[in-house]
Protein backbone atom coordinates (compact mmCIF):
# COMPACT_ATOMS: atom_id res chain seq x y z
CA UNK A 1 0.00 0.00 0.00
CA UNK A 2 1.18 3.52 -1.23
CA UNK A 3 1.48 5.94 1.96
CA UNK A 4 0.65 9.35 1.23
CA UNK A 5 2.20 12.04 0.09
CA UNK A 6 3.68 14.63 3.13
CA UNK A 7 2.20 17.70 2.02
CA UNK A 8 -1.72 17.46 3.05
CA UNK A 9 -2.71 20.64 1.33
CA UNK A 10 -1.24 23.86 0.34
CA UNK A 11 -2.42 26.74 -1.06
CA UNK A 12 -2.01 31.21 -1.39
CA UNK A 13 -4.44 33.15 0.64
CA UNK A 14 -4.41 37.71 0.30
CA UNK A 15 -4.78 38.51 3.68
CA UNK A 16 -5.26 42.71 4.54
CA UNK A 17 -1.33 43.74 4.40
CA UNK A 18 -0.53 41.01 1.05
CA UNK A 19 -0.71 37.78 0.40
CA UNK A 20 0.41 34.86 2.58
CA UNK A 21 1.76 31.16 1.41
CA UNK A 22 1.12 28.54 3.42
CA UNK A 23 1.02 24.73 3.62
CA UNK A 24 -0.28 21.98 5.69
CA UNK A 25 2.43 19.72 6.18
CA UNK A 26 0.75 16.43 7.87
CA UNK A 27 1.50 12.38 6.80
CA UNK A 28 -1.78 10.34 8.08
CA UNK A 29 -0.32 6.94 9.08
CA UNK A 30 -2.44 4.33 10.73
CA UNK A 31 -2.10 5.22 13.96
CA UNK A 32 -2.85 8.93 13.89
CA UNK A 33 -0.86 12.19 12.50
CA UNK A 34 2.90 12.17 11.73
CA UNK A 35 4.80 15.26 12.77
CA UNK A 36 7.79 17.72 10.89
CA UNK A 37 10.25 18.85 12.96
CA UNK A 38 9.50 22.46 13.56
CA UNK A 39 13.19 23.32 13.79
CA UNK A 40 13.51 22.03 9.93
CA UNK A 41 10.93 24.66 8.72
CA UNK A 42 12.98 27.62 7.78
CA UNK A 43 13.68 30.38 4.53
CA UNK A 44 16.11 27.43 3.25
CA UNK A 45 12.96 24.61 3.30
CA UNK A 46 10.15 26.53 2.75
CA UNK A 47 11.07 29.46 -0.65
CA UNK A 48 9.19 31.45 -2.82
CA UNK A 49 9.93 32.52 -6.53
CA UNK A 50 8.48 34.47 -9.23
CA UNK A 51 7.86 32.15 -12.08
CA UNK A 52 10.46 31.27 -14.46
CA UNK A 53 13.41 32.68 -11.98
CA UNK A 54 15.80 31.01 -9.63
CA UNK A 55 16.08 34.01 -7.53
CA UNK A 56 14.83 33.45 -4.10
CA UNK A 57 12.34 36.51 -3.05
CA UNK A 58 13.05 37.29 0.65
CA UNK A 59 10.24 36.30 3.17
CA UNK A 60 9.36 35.09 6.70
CA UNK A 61 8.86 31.70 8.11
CA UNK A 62 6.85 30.61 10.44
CA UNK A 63 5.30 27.12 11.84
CA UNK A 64 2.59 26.15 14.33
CA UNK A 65 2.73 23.02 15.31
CA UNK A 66 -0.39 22.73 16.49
CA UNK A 67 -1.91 23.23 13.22
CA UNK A 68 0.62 21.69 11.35
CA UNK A 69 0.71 24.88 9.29
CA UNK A 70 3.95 26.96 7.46
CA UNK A 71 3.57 30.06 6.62
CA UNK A 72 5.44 32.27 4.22
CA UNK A 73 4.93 35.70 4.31
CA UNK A 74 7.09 37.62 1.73
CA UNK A 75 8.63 40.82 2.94
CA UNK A 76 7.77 42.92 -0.82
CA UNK A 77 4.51 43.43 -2.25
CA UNK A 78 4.01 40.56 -4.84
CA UNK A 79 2.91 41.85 -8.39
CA UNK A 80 -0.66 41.61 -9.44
CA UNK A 81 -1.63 39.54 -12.35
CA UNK A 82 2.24 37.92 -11.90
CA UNK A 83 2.38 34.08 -11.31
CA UNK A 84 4.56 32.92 -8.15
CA UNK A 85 6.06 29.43 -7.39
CA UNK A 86 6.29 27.70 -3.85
CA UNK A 87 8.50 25.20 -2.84
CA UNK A 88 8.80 23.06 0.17
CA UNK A 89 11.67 21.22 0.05
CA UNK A 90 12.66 17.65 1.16
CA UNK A 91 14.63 19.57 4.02
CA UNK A 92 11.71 19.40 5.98
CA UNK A 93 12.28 16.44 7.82
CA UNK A 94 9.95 14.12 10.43
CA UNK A 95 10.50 14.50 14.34
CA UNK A 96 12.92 10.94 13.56
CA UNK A 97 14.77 12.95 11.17
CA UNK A 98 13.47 11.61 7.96
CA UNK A 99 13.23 13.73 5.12
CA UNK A 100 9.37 14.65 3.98
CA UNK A 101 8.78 13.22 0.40
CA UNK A 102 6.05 14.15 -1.81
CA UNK A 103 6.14 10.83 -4.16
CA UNK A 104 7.11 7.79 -2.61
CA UNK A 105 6.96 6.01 -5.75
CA UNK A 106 9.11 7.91 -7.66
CA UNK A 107 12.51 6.82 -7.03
CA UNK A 108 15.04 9.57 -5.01
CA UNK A 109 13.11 12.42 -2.45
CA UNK A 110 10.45 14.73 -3.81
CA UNK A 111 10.40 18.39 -2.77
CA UNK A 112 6.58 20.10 -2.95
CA UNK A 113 5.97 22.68 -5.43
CA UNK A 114 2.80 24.27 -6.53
CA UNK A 115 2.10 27.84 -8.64
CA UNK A 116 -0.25 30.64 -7.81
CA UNK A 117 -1.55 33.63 -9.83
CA UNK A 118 -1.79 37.38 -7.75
CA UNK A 119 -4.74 38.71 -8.54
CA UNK A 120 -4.62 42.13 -10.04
């Protein structure tokens, strides 16, 4: 049986001030939730880009553990109608110090990524 992938859910939400990334980062085994390592969730694990560049836009990171939640808040305005990319990476590790991967059946770890759009 195929466990399930790390990364519950993730998504963008604008909150008054600009928008905020955040992701659920929760692996259901049977005998309840497993747990990242706070410590591992950090500007190196958890990134944000504009689309199509490898530069790194500066932001804050953040995790509550008792929601299981990271959040990325970027410290610039993001532009409108300009499409962002998020990345968790396989630096996020488990509370046993296993690295969080997004596809175990893909051979080698899998970091998260997912796009948004800001709206204009």
């Amino acid at each position: 049986m195929r466990r399930p992938s790390d990364l519950c859910y993730s998504g963008c939400v604008v909150q008054p001030g600009g928008p905020l990334v955040w992701a659920t980062i929760r692996r259901e085994v049977q005998r309840g939730a497993f747990l990242c390592a706070p410590s591992t969730i950090n500007g190196t694990a958890f990134q944000l880009f504009k689309k199509g560049s490898s530069k790194k836009l500066a932001a804050a990171v953040s995790y509550s553990a008792s929601t299981d939640t990271a959040k990325l808040d970027p410290t610039g305005s993001l532009q409108g109608g300009a499409t962002y990319k998020a990345v968790v990476s396989t630096g996020v590790k488990d509370l046993a110090g296993n690295p969080l991967d997004q596809n175990s059946t893909t051979t080698g770890l899998q970091q998260m990524a997912w796009y948004f759009t800001v709206r204009r």
